[in-house]
Protein backbone atom coordinates (compact mmCIF):
# COMPACT_ATOMS: atom_id res chain seq x y z
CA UNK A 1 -17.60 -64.72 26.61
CA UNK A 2 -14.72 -65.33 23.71
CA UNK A 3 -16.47 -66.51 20.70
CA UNK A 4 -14.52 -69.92 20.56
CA UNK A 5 -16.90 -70.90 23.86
CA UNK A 6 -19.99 -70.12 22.24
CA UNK A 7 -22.30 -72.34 20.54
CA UNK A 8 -21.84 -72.69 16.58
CA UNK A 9 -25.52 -71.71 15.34
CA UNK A 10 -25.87 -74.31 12.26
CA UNK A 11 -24.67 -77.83 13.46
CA UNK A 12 -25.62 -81.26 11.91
CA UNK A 13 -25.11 -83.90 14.36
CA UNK A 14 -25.46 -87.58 13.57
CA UNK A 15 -25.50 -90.86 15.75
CA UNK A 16 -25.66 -93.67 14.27
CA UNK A 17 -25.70 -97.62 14.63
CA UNK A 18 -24.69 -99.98 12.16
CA UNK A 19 -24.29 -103.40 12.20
CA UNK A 20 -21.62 -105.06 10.66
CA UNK A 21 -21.47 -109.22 10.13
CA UNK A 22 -18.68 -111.08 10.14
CA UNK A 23 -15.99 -108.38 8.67
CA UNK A 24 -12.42 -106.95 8.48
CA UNK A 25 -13.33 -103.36 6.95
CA UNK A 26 -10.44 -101.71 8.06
CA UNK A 27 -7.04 -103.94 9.17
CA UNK A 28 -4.35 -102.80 11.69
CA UNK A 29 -0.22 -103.53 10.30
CA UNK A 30 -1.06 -107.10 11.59
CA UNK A 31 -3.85 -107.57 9.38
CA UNK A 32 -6.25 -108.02 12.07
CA UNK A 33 -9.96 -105.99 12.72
CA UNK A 34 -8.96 -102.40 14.56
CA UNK A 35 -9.54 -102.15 17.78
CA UNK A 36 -9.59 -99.62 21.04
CA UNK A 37 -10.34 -100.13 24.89
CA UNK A 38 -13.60 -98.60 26.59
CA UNK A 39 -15.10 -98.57 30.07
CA UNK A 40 -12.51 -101.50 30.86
CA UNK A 41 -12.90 -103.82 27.64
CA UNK A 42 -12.20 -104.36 24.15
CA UNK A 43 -14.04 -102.76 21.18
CA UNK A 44 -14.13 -103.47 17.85
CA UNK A 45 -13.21 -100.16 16.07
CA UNK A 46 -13.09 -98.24 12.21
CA UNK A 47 -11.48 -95.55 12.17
CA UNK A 48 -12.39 -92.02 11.19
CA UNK A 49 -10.14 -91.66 8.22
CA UNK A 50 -11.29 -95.13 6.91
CA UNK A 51 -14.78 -93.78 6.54
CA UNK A 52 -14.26 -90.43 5.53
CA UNK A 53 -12.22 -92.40 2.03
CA UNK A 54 -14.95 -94.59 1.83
CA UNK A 55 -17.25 -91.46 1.51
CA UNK A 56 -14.71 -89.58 -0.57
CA UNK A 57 -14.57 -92.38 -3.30
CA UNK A 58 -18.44 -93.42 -3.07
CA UNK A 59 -19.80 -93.70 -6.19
CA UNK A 60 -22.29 -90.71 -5.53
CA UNK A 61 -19.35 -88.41 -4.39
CA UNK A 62 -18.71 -86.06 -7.45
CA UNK A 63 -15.89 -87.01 -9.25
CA UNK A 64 -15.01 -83.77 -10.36
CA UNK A 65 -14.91 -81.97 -6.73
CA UNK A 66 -12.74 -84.88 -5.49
CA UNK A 67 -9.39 -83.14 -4.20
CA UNK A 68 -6.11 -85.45 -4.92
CA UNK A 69 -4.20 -86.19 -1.84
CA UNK A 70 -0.49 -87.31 -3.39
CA UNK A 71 3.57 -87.17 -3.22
CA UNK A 72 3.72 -87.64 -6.97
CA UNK A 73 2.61 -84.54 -8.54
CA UNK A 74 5.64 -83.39 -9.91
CA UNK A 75 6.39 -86.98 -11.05
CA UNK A 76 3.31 -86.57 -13.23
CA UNK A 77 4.56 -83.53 -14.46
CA UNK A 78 7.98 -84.88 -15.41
CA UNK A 79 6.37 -87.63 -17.32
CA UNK A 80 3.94 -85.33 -19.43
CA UNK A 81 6.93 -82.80 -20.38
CA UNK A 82 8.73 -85.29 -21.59
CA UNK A 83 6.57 -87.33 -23.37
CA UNK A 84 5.91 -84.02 -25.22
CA UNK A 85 10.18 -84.21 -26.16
CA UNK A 86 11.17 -81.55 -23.73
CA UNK A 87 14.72 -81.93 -22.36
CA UNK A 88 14.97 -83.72 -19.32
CA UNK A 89 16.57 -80.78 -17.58
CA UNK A 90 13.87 -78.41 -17.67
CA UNK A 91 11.05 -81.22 -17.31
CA UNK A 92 12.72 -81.55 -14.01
CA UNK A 93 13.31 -77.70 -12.62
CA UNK A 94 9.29 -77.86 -13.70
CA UNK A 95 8.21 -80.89 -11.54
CA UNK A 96 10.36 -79.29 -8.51
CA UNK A 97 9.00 -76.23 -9.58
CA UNK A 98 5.62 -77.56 -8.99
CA UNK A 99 6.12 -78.94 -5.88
CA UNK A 100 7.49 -76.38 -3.75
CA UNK A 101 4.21 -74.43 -5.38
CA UNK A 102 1.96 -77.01 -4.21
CA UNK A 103 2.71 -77.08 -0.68
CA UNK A 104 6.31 -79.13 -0.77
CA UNK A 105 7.93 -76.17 1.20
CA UNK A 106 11.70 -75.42 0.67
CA UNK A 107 12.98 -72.47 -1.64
CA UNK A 108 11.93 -72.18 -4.38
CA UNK A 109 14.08 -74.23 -6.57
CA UNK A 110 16.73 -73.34 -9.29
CA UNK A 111 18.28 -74.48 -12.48
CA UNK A 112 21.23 -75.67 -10.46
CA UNK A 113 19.10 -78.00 -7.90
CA UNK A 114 17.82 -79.76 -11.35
CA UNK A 115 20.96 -80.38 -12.46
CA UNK A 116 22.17 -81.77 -9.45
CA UNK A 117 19.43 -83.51 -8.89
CA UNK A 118 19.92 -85.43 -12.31
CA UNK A 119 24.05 -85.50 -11.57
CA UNK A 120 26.15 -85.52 -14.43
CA UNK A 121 29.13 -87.17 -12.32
CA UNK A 122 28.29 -85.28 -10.02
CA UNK A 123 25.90 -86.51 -6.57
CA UNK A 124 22.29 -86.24 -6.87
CA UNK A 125 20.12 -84.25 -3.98
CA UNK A 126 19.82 -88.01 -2.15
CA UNK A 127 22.14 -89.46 -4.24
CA UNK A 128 20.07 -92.14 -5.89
CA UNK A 129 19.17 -90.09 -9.46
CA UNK A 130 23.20 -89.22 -10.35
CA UNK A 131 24.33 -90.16 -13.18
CA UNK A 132 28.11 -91.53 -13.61
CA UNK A 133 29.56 -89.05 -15.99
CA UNK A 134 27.52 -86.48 -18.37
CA UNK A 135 26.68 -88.80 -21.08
CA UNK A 136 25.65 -91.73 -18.90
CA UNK A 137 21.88 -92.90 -19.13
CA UNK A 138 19.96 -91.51 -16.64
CA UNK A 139 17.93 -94.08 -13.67
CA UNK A 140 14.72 -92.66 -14.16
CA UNK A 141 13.03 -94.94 -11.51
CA UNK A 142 15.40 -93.20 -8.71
CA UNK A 143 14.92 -89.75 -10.93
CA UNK A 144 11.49 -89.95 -10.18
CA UNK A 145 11.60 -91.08 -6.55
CA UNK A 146 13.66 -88.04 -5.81
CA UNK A 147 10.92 -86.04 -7.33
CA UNK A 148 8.06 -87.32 -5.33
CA UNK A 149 7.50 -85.02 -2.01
CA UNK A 150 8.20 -86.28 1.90
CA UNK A 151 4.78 -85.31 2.64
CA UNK A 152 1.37 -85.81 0.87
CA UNK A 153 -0.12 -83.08 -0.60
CA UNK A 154 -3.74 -82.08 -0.98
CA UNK A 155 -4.09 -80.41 -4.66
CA UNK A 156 -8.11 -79.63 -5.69
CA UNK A 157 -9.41 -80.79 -9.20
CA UNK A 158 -9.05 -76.41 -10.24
CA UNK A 159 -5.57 -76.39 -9.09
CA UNK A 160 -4.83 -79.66 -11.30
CA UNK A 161 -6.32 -78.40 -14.34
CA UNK A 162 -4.67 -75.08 -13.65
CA UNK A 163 -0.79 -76.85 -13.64
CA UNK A 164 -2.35 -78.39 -16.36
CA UNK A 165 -3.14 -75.44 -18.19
CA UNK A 166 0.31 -74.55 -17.69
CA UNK A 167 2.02 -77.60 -19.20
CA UNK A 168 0.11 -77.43 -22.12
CA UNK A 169 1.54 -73.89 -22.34
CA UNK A 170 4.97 -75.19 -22.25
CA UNK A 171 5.02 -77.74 -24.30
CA UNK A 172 3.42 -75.70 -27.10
CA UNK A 173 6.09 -73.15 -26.46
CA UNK A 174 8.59 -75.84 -26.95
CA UNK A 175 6.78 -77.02 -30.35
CA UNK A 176 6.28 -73.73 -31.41
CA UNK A 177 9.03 -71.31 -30.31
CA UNK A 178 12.28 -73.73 -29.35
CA UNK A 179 14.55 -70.48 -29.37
CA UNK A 180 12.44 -68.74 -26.44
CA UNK A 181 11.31 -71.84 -24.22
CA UNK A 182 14.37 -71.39 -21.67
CA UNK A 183 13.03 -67.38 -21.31
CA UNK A 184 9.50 -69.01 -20.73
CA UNK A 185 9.90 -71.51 -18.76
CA UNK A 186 12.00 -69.79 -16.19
CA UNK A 187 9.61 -67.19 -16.39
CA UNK A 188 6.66 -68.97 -15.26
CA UNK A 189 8.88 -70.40 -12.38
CA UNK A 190 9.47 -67.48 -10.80
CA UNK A 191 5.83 -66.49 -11.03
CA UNK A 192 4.28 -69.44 -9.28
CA UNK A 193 7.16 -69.74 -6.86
CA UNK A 194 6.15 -66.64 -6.00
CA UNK A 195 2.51 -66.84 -6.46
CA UNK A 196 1.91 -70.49 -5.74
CA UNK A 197 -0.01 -73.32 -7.56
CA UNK A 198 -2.92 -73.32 -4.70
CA UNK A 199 -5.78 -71.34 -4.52
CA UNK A 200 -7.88 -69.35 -1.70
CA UNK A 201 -11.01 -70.07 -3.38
CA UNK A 202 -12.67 -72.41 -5.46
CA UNK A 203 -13.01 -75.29 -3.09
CA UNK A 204 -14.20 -78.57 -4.03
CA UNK A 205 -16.48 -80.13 -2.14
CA UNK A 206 -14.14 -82.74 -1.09
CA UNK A 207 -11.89 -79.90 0.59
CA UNK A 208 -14.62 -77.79 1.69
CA UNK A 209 -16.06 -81.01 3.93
CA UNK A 210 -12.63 -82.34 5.09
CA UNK A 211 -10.24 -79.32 4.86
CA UNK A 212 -6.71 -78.94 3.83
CA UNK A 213 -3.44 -78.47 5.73
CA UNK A 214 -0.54 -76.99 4.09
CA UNK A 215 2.22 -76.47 6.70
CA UNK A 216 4.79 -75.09 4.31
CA UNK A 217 1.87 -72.36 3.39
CA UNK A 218 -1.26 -71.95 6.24
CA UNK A 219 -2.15 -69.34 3.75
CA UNK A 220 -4.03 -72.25 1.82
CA UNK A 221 -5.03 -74.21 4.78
CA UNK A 222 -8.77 -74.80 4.49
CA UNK A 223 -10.57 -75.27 7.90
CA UNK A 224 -13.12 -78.61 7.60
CA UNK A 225 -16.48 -78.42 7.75
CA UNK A 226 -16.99 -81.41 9.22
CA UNK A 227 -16.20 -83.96 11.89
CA UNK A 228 -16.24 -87.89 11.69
CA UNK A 229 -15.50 -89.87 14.85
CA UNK A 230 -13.97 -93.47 14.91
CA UNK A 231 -16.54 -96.31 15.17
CA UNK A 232 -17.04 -98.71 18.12
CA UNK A 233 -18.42 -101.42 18.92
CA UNK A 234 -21.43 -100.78 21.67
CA UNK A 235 -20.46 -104.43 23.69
CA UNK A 236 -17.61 -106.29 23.86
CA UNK A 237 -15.73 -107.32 20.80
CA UNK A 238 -14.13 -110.38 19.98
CA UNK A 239 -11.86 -111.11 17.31
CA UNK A 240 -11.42 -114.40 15.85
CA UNK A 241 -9.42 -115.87 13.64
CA UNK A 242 -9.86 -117.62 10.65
CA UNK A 243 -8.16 -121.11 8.88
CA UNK A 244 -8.53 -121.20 5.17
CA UNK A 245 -7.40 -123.44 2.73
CA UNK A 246 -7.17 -123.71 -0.92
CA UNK A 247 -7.27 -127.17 -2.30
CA UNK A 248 -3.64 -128.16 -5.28
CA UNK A 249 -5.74 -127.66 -8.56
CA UNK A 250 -3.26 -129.83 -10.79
CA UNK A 251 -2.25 -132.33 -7.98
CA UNK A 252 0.51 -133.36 -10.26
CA UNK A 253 1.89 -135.48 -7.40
CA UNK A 254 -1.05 -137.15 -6.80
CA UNK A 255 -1.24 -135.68 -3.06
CA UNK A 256 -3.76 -134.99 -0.42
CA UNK A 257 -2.38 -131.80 0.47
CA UNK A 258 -3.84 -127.68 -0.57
CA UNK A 259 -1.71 -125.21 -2.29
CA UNK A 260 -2.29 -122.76 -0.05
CA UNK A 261 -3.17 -121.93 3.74
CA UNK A 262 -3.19 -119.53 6.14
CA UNK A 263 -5.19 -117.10 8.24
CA UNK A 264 -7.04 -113.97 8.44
CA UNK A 265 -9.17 -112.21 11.33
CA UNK A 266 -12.50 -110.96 11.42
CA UNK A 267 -14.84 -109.55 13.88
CA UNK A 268 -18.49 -108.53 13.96
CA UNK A 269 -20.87 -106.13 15.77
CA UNK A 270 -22.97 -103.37 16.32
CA UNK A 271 -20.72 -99.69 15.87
CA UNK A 272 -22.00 -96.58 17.26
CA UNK A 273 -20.54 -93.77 14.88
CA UNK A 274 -20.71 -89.47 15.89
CA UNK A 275 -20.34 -86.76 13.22
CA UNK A 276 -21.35 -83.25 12.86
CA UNK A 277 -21.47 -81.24 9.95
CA UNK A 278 -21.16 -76.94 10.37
CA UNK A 279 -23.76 -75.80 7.44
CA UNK A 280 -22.82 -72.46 7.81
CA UNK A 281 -18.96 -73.16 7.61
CA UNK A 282 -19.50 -75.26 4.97
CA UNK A 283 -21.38 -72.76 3.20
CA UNK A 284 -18.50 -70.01 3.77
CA UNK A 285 -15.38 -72.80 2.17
CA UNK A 286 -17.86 -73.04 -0.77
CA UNK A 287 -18.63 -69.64 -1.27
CA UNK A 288 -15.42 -68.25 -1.99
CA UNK A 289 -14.69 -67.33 -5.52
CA UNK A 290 -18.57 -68.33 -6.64
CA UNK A 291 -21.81 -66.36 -6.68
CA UNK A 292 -24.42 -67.13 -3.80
CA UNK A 293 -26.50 -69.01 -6.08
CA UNK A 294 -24.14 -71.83 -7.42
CA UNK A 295 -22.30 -71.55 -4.07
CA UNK A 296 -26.05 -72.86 -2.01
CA UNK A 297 -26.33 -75.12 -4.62
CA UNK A 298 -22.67 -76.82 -4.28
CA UNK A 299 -23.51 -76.51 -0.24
CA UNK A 300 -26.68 -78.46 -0.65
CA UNK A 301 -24.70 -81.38 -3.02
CA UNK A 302 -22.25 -81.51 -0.27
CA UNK A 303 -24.70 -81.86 2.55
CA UNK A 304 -26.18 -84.39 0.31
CA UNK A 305 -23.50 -86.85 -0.19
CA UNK A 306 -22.48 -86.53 3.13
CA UNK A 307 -25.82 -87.55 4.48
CA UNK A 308 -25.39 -90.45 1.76
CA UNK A 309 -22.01 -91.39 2.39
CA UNK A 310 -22.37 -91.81 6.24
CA UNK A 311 -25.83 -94.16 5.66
CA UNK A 312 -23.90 -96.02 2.90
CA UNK A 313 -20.06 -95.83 2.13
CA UNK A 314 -18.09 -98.37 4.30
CA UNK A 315 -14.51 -98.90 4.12
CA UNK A 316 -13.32 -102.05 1.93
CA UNK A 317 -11.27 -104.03 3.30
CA UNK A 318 -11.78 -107.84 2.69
CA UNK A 319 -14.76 -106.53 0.93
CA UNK A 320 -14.27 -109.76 -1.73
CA UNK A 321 -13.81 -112.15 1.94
CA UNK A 322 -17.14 -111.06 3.46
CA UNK A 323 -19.26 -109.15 1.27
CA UNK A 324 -19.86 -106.75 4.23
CA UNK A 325 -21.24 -103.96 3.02
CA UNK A 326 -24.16 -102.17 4.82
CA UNK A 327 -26.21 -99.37 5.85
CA UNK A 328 -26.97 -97.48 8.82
CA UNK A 329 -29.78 -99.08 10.66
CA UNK A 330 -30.43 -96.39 13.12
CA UNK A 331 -29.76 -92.54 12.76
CA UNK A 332 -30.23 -90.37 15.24
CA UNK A 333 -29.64 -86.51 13.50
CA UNK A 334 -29.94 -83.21 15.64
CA UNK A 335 -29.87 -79.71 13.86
CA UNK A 336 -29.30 -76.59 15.34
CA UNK A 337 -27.68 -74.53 17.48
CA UNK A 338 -26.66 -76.92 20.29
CA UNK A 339 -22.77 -77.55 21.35
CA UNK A 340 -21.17 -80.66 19.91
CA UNK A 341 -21.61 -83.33 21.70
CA UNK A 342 -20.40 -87.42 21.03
CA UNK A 343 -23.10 -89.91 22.87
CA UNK A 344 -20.23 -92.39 22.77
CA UNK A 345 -20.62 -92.33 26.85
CA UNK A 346 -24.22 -94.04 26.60
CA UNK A 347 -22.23 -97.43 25.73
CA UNK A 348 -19.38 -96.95 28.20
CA UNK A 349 -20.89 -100.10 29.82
CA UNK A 350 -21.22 -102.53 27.29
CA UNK A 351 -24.62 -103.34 25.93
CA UNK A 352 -24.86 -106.95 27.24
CA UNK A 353 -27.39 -109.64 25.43
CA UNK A 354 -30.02 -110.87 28.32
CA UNK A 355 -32.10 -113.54 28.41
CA UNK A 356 -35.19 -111.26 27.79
CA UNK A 357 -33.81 -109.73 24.87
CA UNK A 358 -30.85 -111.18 22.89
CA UNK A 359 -30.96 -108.57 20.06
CA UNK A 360 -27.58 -105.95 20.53
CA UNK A 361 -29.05 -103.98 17.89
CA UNK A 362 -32.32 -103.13 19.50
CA UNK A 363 -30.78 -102.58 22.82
CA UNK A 364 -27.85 -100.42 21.35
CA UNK A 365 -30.72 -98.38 19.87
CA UNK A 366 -32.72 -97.85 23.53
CA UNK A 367 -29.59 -96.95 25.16
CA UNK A 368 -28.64 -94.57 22.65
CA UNK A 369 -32.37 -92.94 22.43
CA UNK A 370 -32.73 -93.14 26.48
CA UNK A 371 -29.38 -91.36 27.03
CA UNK A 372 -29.59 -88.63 23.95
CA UNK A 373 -33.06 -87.72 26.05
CA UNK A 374 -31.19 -87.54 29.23
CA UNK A 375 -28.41 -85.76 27.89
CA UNK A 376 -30.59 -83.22 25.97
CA UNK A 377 -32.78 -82.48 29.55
CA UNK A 378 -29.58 -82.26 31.68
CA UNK A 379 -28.22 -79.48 29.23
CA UNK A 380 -31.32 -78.15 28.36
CA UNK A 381 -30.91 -78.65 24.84
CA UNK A 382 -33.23 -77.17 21.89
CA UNK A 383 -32.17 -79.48 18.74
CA UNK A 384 -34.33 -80.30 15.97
CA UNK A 385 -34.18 -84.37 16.75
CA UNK A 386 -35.23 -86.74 13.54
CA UNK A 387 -34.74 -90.38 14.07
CA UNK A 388 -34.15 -92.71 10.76
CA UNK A 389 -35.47 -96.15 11.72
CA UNK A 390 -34.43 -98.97 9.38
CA UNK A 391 -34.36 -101.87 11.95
CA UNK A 392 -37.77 -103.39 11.80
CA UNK A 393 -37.05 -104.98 14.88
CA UNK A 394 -37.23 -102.22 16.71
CA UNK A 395 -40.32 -100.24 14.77
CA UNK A 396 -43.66 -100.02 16.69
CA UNK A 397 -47.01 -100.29 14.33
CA UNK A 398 -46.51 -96.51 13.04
CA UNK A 399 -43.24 -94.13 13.22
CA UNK A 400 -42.79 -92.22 16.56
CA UNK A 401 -43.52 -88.17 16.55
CA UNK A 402 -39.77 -87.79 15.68
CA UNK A 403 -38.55 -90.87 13.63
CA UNK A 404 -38.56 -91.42 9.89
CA UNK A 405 -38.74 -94.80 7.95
CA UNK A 406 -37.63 -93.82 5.05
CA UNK A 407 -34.18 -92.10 3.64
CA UNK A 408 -36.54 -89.44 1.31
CA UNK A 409 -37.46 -88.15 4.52
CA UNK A 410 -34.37 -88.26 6.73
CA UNK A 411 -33.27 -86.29 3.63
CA UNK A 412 -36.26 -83.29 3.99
CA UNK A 413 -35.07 -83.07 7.61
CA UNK A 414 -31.31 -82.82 7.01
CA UNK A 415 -31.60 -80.14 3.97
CA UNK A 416 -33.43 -78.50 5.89
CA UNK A 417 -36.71 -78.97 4.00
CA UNK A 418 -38.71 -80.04 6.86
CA UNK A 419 -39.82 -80.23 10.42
């Protein structure tokens, strides 16, 4: 059997149920609540890369393995050479420089594609940066839109303080040695347009969970460790909209009438949410270019604000109109060997409210439970199963043989520290 068709030995998979009141967390280009169609209806819906930002800029998420996804690197670049006094001229050839080494793709850029690129009477690459004859001011604002890249790039915090590294270099060689700068300088851009700006190793943890695609170089793509699916309503979803007003604060005129109205849309609801995390693929991003001890360590952190980030970091949109943020109330977490699977299908029929039970959340949480024991029989599944319980509502007197009330112990199970 190929190896792609085989189970992966050292999955994390989480299912989990959080409700949201009256929200717009993440807006579609109309400004309304996102949405998708299921088994024949309307869901309310946040997407995947809404919630993978949120957990990226948590305030647990280490700042300093937080990866930069941007188009304006070699704008930054520009701007710090020639703060320093370097000539425009060569603070640009650096900031192209820099991009086609981070990913931009291209050649590998010349003295003469800086100089068109800032004109001199003659036309700029996109002809928005030329100047009108050689002594003409230069636009800087279209200079340095010209110098932002088509596509975003994903640079790690040791790649930035590498090209960091490297501009200091420069400008001291400038400050220091005027008379050999323009042997420098095009020195070190023909070694990292040959070398590149990216590493192989040396991951944060921010690339090492989500990955990295560089098209212009797969050399540097980094494979993610883990997977976040968008989140959907378990029942029907309704979006409504909402008339606000605010009342004329000087009423100059003496009139009856507010200062401002308008609308905005909101929706609310329980969302089932599916992601799996590969420990041992993790473990191999994070172990390149580090010993085995600091590399488990970094694995464990990782794993760590992960768990936190999908219990607590919500997207925030409207976050100052709602004041919507939550936690997970229910989290269903499987570890093991066992394929992938998304128990999105156990809500394929809406959860419906009935007249014996009106609460969505509690009956979101049997069908989920029911079918995850279904599923797991069917397939003959083997999972580690630990269930985090933080609806009340739906707690018995004592926890169950495989729930949890409390995150300390979802923790133990998900680090692996216990049963």
């Amino acid at each position: 059997m190929p190896d792609t068709l085989l189970p992966r030995a050292d999955l994390l998979q989480f299912h989990m149920l959080t409700n949201f009141p009256p929200h717009n967390v993440n807006r579609d280009e109309d400004g309304r609540p996102k949405s998708c169609e299921m088994g024949g209806g309307l869901r309310g819906r946040i997407s995947s890369q809404a919630k993978k930002r949120a957990l990226r800029f948590a305030p647990h998420f280490p700042q300093a393995q937080r990866a930069t996804r941007t188009r304006e690197a070699g704008i930054q670049c520009y701007r710090r050479l020639t703060a320093a006094g370097i000539d425009d001229l060569s603070a640009v050839w650096v900031a192209l420089a820099v991009n086609h080494a981070t990913g931009a793709g291209g050649n590998a850029p010349s003295l003469e594609d800086a100089k068109k690129l800032l004109g001199g009477g003659k036309a700029g690459k996109k002809g928005k940066a030329a100047a009108v004859a050689d002594d003409a001011p230069i636009d800087r604002a279209a200079l340095e839109k010209d110098l932002g890249t088509e596509q975003g790039l994903v640079i790690s915090t040791a790649e930035f303080a590498n090209i960091e590294t490297a501009l200091n270099h420069l400008i001291q060689t400038w400050q220091a040695d005027r008379e050999n700068f323009p042997a420098t300088l095009e020195g070190w851009i023909k070694r990292v347009a040959k070398e590149k700006l990216l590493s192989r190793a040396d991951h944060d943890l921010d690339t090492a969970l989500f990955g990295r695609m560089v098209a212009a170089e797969p050399g540097f793509n980094v494979e993610a460790a883990c997977a976040v699916g968008h989140a959907f309503t378990t029942h029907a979803f309704r979006e409504e909209p909402d008339y606000f007003s605010a009342g004329e604060e000087l009423n100059v005129l003496g009139g009856t009438g507010a200062a401002i109205t308008s609308y905005a849309f909101f929706g609310g609801g329980v969302y089932y949410q599916h992601a799996v995390l590969d420990r041992g693929h993790l473990r191999l991003n994070l172990g390149q270019g580090r010993d085995a001890a600091e590399a488990d360590a970094l694995t464990e952190k990782a794993i760590d604000s992960f768990l936190t980030g999908l219990l607590f970091a919500q997207p925030k949109g409207k976050r100052n109109s709602h004041a919507s943020d939550v936690g997970a109330s229910y989290v269903l977490v499987t570890r093991g060997g066992d394929p992938s699977l998304n128990l999105g299908l156990a809500f394929l029929d809406p959860v419906k409210v009935t007249h014996d039970d009106s609460d969505l959340m509690r009956a979101s949480i049997t069908r989920l439970r029911d079918f995850q024991q279904k599923l797991a029989a069917a397939y003959g599944l083997g999972n580690a199963v630990c269930i985090f319980n933080a609806y009340p509502p739906a707690r018995d007197n004592a926890p169950a043989a495989d729930e949890v009330w409390t995150v300390a112990e979802l923790r133990r199970f998900v680090l692996g520290n216990g049963a």
